[in-house]
Protein backbone atom coordinates (compact mmCIF):
# COMPACT_ATOMS: atom_id res chain seq x y z
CA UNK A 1 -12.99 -1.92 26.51
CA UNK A 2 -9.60 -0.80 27.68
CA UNK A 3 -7.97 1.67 26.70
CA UNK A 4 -4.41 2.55 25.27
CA UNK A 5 -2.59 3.25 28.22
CA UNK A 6 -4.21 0.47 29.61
CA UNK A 7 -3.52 -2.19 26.79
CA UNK A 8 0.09 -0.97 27.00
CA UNK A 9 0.59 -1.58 30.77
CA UNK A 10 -1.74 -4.94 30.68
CA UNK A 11 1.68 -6.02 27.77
CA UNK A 12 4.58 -4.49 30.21
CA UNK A 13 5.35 -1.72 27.99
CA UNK A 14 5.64 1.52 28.92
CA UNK A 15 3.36 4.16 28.11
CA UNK A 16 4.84 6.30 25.64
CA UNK A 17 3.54 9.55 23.34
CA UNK A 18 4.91 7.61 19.82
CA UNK A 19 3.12 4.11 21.43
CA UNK A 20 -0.39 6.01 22.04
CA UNK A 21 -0.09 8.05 18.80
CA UNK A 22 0.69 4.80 16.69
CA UNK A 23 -2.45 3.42 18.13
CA UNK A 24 -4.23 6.27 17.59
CA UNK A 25 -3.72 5.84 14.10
CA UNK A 26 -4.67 3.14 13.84
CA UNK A 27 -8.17 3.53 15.51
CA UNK A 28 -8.45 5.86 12.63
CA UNK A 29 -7.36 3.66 9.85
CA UNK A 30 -7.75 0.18 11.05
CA UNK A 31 -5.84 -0.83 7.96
CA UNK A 32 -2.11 0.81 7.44
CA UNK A 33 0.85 0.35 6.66
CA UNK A 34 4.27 1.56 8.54
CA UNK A 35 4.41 5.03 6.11
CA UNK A 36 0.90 5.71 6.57
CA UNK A 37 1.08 5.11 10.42
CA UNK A 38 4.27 7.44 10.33
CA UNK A 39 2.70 10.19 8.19
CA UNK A 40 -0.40 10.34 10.82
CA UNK A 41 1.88 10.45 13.77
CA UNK A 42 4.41 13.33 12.81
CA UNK A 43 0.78 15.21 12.41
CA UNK A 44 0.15 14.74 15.89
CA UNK A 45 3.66 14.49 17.14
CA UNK A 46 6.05 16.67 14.99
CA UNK A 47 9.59 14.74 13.92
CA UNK A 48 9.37 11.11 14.31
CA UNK A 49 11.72 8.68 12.74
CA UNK A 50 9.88 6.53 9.85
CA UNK A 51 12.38 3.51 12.89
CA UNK A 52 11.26 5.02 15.36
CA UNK A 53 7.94 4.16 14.30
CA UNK A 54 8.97 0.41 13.03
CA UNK A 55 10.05 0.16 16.44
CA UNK A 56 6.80 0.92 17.86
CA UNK A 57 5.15 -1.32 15.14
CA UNK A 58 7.65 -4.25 15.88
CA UNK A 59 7.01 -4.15 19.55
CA UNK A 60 3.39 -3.75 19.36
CA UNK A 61 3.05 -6.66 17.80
CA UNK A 62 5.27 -8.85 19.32
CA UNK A 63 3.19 -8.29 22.71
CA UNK A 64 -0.23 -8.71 20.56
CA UNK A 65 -1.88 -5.46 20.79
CA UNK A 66 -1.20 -5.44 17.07
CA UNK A 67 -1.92 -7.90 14.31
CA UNK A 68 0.13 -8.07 10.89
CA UNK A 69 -2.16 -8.18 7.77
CA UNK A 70 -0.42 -10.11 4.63
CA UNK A 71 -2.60 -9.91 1.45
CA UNK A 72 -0.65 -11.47 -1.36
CA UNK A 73 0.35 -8.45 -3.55
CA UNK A 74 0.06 -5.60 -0.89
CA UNK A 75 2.03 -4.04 1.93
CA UNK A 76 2.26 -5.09 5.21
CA UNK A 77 -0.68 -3.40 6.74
CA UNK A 78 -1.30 -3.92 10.66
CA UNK A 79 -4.62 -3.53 13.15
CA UNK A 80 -5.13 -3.13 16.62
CA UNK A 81 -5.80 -6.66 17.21
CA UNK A 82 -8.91 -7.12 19.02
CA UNK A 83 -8.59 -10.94 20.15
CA UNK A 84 -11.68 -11.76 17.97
CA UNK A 85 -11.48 -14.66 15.18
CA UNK A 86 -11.88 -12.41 11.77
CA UNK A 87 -11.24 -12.27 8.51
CA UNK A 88 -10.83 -9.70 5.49
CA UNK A 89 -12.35 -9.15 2.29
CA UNK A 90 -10.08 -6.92 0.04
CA UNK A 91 -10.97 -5.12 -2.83
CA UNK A 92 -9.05 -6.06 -6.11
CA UNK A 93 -9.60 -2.59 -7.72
CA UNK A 94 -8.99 0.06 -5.01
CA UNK A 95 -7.62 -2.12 -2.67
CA UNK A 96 -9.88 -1.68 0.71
CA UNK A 97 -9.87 -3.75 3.70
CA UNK A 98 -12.44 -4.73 5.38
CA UNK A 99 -13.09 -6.71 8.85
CA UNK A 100 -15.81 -9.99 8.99
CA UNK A 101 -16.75 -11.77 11.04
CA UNK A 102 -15.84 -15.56 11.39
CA UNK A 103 -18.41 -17.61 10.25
CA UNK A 104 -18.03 -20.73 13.27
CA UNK A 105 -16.24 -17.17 15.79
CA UNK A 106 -13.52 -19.52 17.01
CA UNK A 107 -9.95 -19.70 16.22
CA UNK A 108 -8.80 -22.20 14.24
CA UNK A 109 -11.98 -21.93 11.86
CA UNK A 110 -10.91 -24.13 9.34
CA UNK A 111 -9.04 -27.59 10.04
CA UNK A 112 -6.49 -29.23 7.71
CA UNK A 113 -7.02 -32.80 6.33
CA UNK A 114 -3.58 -33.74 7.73
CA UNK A 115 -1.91 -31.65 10.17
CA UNK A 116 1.39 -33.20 9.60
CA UNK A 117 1.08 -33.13 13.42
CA UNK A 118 1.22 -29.59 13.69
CA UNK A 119 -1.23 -28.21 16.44
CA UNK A 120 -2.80 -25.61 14.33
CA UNK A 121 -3.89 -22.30 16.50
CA UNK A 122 -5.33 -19.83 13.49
CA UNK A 123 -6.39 -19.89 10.25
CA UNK A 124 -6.33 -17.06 8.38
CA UNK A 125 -8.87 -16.46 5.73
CA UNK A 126 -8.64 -13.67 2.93
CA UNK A 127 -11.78 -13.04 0.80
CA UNK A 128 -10.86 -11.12 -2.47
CA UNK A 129 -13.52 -9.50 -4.68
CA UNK A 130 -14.91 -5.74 -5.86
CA UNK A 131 -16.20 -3.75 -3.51
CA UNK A 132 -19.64 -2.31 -4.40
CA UNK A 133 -18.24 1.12 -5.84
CA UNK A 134 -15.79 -0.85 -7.93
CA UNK A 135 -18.49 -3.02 -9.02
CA UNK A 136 -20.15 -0.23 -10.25
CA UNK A 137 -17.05 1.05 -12.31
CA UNK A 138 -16.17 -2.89 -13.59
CA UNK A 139 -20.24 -2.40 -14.82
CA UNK A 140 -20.23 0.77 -16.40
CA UNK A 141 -16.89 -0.08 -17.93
CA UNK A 142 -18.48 -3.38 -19.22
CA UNK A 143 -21.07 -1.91 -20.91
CA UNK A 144 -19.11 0.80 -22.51
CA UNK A 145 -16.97 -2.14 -24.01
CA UNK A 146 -20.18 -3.77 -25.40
CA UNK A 147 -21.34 -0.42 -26.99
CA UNK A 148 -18.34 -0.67 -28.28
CA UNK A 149 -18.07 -4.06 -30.03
């Protein structure tokens, strides 16, 4: 596995103390968006522009060391992307994010009946549901609403 420095030479960027704290962060919280990324950073760094940090963001991903995460409703979040084929389940209730694996592992997992002769490279598959300690508040909250009735 390389490292950070290493990832950031392997894309031709320089090796820089925001760069390796962004990615820091995210090792942490494989899951954030830009003002959680910046919060964690000026911990470890001190001052840090909230564009300074979309800067590091921007160009992390542009090179591919980073991966944006869309789910309909949510911030942007970003990961370190790992070059594996995954996907995400996210909670509706709380909200958490969490990596699975591809079912078939290989990029593009899922194949359009008509391509509308686009060559199709990823597919990008969001599972949405409660995670088990939401599940456990939807239940109890259930059953206090048919005590109630």
């Amino acid at each position: 596995m390389q490292s950070a420095e290493e990832k950031l030479r392997a894309a031709g960027l320089r090796v820089t103390r925001p760069r390796l704290a962004v990615l820091a962060e995210l090792a942490n919280q494989p899951h954030a968006d830009v003002e959680t990324i910046a919060s964690g950073v000026r911990v470890r760094l001190g001052t840090v522009s909230t564009q300074a940090i979309y800067d590091v963001v921007h160009a992390l991903t542009r090179v591919g060391i980073l991966r944006r995460v869309e789910p309909a409703g949510m911030r942007t979040l970003f990961e370190v992307e790992t070059g594996d084929n995954h996907h995400h389940l996210v909670c509706r209730g709380c909200g958490v994010i969490v990596d699975i694996a591809c079912a078939t592992g290989q990029a593009p997992c899922l194949e359009a009946d008509d391509d509308q002769n686009f060559r199709i490279d990823e597919a990008e598959v969001t599972f949405w549901g409660l995670c088990p300690a939401c599940r456990v508040v939807s239940t109890e909250t259930d059953n206090r609403m048919e005590q109630r009735r």
